[in-house]
PDB file of N, CA and C in Angstrom:
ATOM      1  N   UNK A   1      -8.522  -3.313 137.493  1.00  0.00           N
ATOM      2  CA  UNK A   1      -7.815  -4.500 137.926  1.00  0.00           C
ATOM      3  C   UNK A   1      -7.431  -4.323 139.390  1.00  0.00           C
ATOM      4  N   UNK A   2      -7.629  -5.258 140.064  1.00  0.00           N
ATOM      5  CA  UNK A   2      -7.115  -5.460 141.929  1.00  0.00           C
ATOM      6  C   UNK A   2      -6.608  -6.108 141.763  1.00  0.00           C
ATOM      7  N   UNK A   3      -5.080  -6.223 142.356  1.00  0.00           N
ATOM      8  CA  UNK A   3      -4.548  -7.807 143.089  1.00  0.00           C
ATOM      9  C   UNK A   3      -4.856  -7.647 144.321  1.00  0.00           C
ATOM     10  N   UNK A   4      -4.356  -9.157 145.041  1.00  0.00           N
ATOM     11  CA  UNK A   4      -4.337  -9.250 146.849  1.00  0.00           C
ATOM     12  C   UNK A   4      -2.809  -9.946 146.668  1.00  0.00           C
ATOM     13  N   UNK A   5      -2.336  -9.709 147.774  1.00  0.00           N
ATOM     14  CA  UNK A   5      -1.009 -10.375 147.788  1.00  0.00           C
ATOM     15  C   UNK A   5      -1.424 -11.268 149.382  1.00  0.00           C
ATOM     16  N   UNK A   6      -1.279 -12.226 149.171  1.00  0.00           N
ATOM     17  CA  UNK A   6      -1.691 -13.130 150.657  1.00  0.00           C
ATOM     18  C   UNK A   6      -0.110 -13.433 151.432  1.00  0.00           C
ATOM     19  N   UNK A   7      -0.510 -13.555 152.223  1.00  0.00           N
ATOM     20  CA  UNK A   7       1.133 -14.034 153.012  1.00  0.00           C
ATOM     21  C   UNK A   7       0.482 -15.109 154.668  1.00  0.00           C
ATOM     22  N   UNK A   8       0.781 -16.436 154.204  1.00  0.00           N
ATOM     23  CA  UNK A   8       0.255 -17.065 154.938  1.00  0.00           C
ATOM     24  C   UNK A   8       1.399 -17.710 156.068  1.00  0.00           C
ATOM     25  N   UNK A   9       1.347 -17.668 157.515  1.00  0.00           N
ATOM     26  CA  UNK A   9       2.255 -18.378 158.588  1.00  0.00           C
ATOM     27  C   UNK A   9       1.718 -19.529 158.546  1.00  0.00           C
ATOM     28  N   UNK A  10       2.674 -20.454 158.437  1.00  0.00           N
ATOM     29  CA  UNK A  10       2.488 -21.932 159.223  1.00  0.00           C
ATOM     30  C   UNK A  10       2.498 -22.728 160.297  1.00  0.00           C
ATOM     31  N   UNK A  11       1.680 -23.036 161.080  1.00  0.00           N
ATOM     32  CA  UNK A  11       1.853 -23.705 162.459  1.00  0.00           C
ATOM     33  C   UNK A  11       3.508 -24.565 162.476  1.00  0.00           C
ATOM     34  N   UNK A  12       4.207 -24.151 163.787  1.00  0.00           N
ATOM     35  CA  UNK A  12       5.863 -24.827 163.214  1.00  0.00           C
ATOM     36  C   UNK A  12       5.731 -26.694 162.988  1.00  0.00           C
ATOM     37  N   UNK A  13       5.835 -26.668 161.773  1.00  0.00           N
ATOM     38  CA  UNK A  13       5.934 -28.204 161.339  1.00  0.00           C
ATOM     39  C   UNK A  13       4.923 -28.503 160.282  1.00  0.00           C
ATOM     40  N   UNK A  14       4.337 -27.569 159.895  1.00  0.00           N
ATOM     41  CA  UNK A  14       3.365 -27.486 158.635  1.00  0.00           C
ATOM     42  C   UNK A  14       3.768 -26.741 157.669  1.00  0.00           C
ATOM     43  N   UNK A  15       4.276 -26.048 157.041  1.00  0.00           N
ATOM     44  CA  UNK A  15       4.829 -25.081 156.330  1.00  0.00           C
ATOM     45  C   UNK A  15       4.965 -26.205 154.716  1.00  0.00           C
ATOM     46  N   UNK A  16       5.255 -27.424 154.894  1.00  0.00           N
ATOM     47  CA  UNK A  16       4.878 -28.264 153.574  1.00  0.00           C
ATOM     48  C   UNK A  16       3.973 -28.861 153.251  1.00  0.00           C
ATOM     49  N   UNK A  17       3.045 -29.264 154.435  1.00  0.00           N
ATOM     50  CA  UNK A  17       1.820 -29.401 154.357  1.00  0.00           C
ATOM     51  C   UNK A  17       1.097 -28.415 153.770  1.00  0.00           C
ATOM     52  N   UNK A  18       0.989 -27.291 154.391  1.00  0.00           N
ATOM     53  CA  UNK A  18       0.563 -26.107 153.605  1.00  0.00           C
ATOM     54  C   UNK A  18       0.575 -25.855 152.003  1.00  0.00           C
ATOM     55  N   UNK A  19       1.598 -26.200 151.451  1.00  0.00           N
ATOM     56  CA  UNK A  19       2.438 -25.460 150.264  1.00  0.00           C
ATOM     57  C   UNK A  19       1.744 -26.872 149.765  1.00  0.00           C
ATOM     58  N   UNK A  20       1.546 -27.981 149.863  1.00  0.00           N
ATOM     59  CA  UNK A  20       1.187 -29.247 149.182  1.00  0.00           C
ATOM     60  C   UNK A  20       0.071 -29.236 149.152  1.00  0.00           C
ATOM     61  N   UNK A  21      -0.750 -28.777 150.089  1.00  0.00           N
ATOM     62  CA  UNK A  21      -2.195 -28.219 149.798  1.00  0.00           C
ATOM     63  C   UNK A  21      -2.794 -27.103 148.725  1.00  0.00           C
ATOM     64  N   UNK A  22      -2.054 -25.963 149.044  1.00  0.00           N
ATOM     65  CA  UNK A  22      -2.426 -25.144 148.107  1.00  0.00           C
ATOM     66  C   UNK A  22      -2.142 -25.692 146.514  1.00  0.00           C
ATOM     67  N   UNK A  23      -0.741 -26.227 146.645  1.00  0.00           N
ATOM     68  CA  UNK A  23      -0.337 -26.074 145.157  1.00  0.00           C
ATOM     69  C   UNK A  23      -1.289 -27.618 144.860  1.00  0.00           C
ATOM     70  N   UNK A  24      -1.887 -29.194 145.620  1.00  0.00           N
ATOM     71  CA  UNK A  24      -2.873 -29.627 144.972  1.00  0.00           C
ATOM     72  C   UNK A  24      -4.096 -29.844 144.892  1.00  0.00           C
ATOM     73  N   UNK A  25      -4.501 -29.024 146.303  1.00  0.00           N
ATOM     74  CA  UNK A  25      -6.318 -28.729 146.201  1.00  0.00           C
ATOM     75  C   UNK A  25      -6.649 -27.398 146.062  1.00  0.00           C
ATOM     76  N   UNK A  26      -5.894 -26.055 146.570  1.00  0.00           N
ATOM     77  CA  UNK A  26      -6.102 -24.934 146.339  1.00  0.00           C
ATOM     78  C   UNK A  26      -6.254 -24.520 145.204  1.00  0.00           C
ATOM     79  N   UNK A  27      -5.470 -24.655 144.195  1.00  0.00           N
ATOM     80  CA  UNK A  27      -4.550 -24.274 142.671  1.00  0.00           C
ATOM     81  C   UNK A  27      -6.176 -24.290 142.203  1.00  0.00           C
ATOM     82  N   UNK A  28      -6.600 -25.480 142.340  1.00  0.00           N
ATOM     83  CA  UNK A  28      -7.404 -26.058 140.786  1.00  0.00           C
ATOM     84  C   UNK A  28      -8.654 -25.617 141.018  1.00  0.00           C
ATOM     85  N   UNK A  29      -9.159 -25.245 142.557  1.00  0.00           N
ATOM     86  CA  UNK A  29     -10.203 -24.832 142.956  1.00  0.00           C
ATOM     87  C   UNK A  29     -10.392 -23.822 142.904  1.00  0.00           C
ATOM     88  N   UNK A  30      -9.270 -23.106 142.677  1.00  0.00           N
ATOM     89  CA  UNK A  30      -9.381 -21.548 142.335  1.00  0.00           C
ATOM     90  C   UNK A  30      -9.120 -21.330 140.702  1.00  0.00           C
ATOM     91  N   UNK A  31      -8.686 -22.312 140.213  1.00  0.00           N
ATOM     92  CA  UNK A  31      -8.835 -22.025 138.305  1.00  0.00           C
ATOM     93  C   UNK A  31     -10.193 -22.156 137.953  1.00  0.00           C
ATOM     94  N   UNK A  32     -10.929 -22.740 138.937  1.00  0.00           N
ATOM     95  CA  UNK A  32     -12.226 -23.655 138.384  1.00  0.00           C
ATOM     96  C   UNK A  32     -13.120 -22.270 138.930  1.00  0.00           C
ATOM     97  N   UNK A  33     -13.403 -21.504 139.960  1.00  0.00           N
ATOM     98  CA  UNK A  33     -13.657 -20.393 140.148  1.00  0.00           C
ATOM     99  C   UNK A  33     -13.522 -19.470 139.731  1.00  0.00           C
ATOM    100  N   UNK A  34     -12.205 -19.182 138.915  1.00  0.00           N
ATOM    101  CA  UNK A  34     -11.919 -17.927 137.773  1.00  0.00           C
ATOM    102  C   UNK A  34     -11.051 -17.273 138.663  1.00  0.00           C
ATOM    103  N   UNK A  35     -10.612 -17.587 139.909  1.00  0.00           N
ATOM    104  CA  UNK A  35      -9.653 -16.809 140.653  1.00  0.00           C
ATOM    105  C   UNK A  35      -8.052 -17.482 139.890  1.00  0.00           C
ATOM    106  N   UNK A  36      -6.906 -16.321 139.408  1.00  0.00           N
ATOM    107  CA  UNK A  36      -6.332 -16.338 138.784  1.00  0.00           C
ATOM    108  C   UNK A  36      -4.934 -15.733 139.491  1.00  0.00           C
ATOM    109  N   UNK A  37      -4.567 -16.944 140.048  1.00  0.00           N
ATOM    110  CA  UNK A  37      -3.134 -17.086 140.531  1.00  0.00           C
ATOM    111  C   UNK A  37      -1.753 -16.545 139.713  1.00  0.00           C
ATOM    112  N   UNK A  38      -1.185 -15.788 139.994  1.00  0.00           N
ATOM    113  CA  UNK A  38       0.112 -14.843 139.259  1.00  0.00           C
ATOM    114  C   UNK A  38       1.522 -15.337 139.735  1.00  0.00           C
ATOM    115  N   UNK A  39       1.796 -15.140 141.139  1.00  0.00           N
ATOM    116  CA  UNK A  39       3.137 -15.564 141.554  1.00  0.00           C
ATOM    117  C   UNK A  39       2.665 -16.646 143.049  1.00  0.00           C
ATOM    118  N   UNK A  40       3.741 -17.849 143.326  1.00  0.00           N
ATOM    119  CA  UNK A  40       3.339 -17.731 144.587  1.00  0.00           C
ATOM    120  C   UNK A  40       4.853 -17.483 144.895  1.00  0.00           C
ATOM    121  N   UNK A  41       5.453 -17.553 145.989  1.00  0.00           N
ATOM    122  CA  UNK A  41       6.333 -17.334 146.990  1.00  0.00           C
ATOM    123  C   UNK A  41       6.762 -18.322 148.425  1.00  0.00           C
ATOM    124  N   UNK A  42       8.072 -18.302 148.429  1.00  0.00           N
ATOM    125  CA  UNK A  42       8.282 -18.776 150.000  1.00  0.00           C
ATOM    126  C   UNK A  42       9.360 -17.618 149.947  1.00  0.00           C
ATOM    127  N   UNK A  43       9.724 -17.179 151.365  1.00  0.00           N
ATOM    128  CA  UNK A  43      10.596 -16.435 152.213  1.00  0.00           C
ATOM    129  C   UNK A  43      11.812 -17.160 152.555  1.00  0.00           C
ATOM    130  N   UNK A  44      13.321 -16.515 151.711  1.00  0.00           N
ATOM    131  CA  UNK A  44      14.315 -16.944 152.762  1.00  0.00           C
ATOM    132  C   UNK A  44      14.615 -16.397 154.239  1.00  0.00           C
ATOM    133  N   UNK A  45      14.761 -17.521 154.721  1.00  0.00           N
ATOM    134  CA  UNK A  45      15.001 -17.282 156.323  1.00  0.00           C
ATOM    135  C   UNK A  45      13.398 -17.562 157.120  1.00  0.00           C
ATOM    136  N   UNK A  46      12.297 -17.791 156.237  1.00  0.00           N
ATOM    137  CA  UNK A  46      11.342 -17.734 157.241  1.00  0.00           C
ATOM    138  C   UNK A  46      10.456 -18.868 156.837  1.00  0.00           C
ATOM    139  N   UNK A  47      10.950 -19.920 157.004  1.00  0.00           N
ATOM    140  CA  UNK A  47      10.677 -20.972 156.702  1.00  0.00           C
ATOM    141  C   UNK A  47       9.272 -21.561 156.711  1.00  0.00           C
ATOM    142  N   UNK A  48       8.278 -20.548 157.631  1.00  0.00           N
ATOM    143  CA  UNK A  48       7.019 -20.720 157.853  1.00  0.00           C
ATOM    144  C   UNK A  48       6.361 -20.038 156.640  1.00  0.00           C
ATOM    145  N   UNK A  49       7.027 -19.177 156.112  1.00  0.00           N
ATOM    146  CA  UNK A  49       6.027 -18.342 155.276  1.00  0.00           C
ATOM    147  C   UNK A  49       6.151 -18.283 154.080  1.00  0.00           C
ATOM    148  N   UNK A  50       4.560 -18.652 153.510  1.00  0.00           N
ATOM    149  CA  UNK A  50       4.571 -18.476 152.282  1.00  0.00           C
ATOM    150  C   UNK A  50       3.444 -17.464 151.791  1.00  0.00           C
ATOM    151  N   UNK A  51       3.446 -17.122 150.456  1.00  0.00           N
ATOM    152  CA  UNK A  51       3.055 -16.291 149.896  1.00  0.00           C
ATOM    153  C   UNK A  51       2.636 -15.810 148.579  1.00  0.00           C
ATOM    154  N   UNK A  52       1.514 -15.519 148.227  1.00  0.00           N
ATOM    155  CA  UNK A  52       1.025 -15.802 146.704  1.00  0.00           C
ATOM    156  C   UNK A  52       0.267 -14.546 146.649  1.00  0.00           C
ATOM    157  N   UNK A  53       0.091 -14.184 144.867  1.00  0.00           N
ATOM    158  CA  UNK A  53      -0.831 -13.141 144.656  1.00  0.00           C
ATOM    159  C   UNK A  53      -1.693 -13.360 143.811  1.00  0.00           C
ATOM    160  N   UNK A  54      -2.707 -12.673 143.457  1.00  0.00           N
ATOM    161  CA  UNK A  54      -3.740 -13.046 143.110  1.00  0.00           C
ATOM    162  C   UNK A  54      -4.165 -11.604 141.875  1.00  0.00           C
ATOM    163  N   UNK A  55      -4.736 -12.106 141.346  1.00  0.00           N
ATOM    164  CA  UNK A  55      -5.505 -10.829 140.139  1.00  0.00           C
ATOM    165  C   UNK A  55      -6.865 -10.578 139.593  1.00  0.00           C
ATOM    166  N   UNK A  56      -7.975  -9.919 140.031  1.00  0.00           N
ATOM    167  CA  UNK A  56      -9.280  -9.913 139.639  1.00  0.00           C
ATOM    168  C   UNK A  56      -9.737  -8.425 139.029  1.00  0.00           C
ATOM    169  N   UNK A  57     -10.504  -8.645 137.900  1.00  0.00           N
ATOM    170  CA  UNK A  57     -10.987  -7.765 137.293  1.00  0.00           C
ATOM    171  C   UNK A  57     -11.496  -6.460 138.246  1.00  0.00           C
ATOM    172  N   UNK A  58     -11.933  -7.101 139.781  1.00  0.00           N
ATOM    173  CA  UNK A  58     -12.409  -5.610 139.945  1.00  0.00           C
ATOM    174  C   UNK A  58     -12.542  -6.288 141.877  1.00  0.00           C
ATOM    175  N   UNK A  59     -12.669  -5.279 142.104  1.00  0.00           N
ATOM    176  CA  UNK A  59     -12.962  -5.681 143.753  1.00  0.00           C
ATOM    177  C   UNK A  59     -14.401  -6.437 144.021  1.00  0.00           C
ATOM    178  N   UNK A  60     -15.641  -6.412 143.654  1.00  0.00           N
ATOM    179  CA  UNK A  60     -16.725  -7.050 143.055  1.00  0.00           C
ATOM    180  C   UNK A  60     -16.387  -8.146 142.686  1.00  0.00           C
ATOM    181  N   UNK A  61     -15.385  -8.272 142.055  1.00  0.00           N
ATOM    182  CA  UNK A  61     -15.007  -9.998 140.924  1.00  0.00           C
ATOM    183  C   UNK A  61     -14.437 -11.079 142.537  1.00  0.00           C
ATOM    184  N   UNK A  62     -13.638 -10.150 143.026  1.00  0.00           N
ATOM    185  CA  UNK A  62     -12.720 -10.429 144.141  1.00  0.00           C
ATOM    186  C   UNK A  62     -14.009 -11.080 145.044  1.00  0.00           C
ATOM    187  N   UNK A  63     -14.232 -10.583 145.497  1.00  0.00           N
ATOM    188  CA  UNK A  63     -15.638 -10.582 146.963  1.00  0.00           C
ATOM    189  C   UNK A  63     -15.996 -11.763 146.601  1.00  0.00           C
ATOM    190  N   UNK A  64     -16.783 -11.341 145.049  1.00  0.00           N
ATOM    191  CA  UNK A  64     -17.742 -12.314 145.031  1.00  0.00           C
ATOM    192  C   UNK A  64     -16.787 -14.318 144.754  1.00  0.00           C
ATOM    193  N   UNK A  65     -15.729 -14.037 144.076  1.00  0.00           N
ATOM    194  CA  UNK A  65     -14.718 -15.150 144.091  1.00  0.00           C
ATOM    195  C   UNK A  65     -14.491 -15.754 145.809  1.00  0.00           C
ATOM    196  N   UNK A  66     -14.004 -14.967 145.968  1.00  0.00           N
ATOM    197  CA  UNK A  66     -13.662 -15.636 147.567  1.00  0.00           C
ATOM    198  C   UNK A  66     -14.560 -15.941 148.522  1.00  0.00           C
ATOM    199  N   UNK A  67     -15.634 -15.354 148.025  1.00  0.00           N
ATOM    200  CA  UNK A  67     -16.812 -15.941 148.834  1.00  0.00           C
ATOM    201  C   UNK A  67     -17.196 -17.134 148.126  1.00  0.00           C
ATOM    202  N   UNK A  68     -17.504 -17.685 146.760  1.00  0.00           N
ATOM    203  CA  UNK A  68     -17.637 -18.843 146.397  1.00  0.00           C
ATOM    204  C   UNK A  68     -16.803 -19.771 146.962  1.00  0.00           C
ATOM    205  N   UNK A  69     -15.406 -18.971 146.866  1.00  0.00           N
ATOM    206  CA  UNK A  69     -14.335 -20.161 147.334  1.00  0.00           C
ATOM    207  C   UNK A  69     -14.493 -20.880 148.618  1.00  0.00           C
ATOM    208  N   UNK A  70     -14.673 -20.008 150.242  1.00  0.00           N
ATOM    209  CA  UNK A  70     -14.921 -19.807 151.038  1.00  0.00           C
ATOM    210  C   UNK A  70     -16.228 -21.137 151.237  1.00  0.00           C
ATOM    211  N   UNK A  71     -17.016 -20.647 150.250  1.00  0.00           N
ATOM    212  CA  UNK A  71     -18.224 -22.087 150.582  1.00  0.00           C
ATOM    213  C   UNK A  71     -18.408 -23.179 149.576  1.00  0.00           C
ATOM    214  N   UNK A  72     -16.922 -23.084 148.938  1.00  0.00           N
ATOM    215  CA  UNK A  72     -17.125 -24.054 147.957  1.00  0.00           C
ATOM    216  C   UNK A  72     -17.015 -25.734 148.719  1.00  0.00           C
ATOM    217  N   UNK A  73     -17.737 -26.629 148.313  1.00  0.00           N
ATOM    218  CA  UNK A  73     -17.812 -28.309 149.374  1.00  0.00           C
ATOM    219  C   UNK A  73     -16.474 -28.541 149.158  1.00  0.00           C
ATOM    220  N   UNK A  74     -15.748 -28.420 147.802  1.00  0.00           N
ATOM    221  CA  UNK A  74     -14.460 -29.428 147.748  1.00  0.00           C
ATOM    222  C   UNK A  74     -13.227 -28.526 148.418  1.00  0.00           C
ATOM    223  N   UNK A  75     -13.633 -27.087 148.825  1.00  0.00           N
ATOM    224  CA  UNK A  75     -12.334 -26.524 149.703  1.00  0.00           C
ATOM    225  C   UNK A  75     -12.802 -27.143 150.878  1.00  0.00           C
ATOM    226  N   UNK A  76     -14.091 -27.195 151.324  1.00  0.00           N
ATOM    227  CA  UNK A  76     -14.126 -27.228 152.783  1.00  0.00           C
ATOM    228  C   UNK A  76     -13.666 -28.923 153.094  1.00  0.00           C
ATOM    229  N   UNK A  77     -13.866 -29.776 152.091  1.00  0.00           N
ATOM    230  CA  UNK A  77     -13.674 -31.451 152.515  1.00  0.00           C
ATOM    231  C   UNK A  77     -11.812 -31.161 152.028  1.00  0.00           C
ATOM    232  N   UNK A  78     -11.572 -30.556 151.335  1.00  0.00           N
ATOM    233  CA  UNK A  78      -9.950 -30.701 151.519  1.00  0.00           C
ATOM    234  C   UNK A  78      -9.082 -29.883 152.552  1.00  0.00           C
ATOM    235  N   UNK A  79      -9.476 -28.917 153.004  1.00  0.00           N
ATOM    236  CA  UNK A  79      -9.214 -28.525 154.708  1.00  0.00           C
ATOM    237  C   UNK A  79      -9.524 -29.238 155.638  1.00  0.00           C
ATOM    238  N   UNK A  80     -10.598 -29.596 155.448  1.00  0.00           N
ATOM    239  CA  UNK A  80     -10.856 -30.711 156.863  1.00  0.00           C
ATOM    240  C   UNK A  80      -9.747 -31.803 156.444  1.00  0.00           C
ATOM    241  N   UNK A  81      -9.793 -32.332 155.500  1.00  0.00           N
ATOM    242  CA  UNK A  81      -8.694 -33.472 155.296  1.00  0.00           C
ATOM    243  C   UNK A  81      -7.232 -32.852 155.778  1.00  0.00           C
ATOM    244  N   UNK A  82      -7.180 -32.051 155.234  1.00  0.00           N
ATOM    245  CA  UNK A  82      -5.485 -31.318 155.765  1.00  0.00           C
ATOM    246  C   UNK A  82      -4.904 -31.018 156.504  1.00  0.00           C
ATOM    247  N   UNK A  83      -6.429 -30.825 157.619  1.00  0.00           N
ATOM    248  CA  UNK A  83      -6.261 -30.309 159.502  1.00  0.00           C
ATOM    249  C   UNK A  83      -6.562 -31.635 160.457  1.00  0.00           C
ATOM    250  N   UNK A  84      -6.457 -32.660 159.770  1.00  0.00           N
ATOM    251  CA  UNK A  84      -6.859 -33.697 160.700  1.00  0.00           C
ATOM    252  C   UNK A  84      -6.281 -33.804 162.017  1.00  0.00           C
ATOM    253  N   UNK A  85      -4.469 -33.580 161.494  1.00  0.00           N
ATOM    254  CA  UNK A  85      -3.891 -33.652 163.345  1.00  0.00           C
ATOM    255  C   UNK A  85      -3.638 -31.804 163.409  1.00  0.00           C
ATOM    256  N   UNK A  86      -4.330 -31.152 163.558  1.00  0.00           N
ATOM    257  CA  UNK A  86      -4.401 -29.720 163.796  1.00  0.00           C
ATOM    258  C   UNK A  86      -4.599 -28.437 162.647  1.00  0.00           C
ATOM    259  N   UNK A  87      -4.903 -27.376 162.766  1.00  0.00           N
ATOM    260  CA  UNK A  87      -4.620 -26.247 161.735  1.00  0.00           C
ATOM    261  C   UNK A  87      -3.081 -26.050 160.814  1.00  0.00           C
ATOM    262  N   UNK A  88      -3.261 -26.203 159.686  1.00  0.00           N
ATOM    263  CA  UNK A  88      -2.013 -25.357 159.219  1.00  0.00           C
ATOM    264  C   UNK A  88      -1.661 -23.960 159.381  1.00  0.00           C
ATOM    265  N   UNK A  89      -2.571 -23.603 159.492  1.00  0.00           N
ATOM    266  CA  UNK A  89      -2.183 -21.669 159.252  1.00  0.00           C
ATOM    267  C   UNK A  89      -2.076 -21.360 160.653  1.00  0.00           C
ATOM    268  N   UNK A  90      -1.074 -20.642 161.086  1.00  0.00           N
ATOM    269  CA  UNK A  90      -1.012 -20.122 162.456  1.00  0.00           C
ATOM    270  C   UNK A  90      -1.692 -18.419 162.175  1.00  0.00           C
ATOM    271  N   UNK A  91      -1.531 -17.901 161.367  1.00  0.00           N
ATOM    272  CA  UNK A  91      -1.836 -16.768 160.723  1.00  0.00           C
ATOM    273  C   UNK A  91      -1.856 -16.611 159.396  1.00  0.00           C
ATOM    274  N   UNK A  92      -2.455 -14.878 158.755  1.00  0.00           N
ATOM    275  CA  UNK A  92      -2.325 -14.819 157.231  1.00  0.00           C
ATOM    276  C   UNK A  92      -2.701 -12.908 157.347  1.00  0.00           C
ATOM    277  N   UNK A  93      -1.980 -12.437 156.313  1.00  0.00           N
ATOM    278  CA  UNK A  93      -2.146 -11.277 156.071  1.00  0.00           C
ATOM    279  C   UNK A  93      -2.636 -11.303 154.906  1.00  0.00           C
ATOM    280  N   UNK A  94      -3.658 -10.065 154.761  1.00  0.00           N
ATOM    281  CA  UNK A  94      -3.906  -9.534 153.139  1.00  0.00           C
ATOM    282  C   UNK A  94      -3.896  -8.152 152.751  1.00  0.00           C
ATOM    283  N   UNK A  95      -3.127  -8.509 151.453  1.00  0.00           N
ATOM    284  CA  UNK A  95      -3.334  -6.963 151.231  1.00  0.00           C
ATOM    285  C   UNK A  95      -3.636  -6.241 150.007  1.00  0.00           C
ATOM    286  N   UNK A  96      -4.505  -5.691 149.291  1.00  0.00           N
ATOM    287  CA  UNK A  96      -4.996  -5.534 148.282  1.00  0.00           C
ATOM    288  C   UNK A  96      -4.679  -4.567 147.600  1.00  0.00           C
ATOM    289  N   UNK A  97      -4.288  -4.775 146.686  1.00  0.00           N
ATOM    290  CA  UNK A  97      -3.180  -3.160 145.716  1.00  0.00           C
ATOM    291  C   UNK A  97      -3.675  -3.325 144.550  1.00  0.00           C
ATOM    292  N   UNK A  98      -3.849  -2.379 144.320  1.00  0.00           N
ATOM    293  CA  UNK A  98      -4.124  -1.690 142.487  1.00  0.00           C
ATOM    294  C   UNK A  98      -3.447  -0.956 141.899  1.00  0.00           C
ATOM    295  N   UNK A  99      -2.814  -1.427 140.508  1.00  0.00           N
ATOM    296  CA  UNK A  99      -1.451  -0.677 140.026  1.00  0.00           C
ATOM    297  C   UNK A  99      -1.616   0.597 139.849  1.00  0.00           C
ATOM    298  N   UNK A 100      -0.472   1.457 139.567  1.00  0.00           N
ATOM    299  CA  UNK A 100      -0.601   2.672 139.379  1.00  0.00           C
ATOM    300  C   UNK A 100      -0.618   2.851 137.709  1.00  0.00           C
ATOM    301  N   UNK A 101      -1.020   4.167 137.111  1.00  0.00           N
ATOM    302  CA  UNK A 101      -0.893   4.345 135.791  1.00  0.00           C
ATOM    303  C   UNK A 101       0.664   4.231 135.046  1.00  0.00           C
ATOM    304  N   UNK A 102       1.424   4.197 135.759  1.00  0.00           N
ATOM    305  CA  UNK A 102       2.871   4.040 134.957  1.00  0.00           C
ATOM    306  C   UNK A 102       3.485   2.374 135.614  1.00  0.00           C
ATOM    307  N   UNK A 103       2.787   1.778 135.836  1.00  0.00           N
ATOM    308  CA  UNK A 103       3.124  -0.046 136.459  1.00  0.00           C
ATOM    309  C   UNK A 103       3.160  -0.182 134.883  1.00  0.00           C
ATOM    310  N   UNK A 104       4.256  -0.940 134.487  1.00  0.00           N
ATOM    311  CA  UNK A 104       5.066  -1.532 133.467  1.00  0.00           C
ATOM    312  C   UNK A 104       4.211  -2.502 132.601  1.00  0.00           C
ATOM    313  N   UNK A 105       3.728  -3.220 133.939  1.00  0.00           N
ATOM    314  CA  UNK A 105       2.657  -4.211 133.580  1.00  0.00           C
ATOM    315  C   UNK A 105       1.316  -4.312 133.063  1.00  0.00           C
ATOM    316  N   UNK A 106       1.211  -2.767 133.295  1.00  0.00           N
ATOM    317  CA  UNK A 106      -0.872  -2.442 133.135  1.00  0.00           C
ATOM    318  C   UNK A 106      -0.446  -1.543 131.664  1.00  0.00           C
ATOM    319  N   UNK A 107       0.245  -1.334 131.200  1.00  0.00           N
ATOM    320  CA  UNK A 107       0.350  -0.602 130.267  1.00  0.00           C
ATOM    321  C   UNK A 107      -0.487  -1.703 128.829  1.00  0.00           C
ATOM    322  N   UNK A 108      -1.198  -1.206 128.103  1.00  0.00           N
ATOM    323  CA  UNK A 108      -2.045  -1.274 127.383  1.00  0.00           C
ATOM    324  C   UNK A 108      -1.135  -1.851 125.706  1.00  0.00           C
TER     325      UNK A 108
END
């Protein structure tokens, strides 16, 4: 099992644009892909940033997911729709962790 934990900045004045995107064109495009959303997140005090994690069978499952996603038509026509008066994302970090044998959660 891999997660990614994403942590995305918002251009200042997009930060709900963002979050209204993901949660109604992102969400479903990634259920429909098999990419399998766990938590998302916003930051107190940092009003730009939000943040979600993610869970795939294997780093292979991962790649090959986000690369579908990446060229899927209905992400790319709902970004273009979303960036009409500019980019949302000013930035984004990733970071990819795999539990340890005593994580609470992976226990069998």
């Amino acid at each position: 099992m891999i997660y990614e934990l994403k942590k995305y900045t918002a251009n200042p004045g997009k930060a709900e644009a963002l979050k209204q995107r993901f949660q109604a064109r992102t969400m479903p495009i990634f259920e429909r892909l098999g990419i399998e959303v766990l938590h998302c997140w916003t930051e107190p005090g940092a009003p730009d940033a939000f943040y979600y994690l993610t869970r795939f069978p294997s780093a292979e499952a991962r790649d090959a997911a986000l690369q579908a996603f990446g060229a899927d038509p209905e992400w790319k026509a709902a970004k273009a729709a979303s960036e009409t008066d500019g980019p949302l994302l000013a930035g984004q970090t990733t970071v990819a962790l795999v539990p340890t044998e005593f994580s609470p959660h992976e226990k069998a």
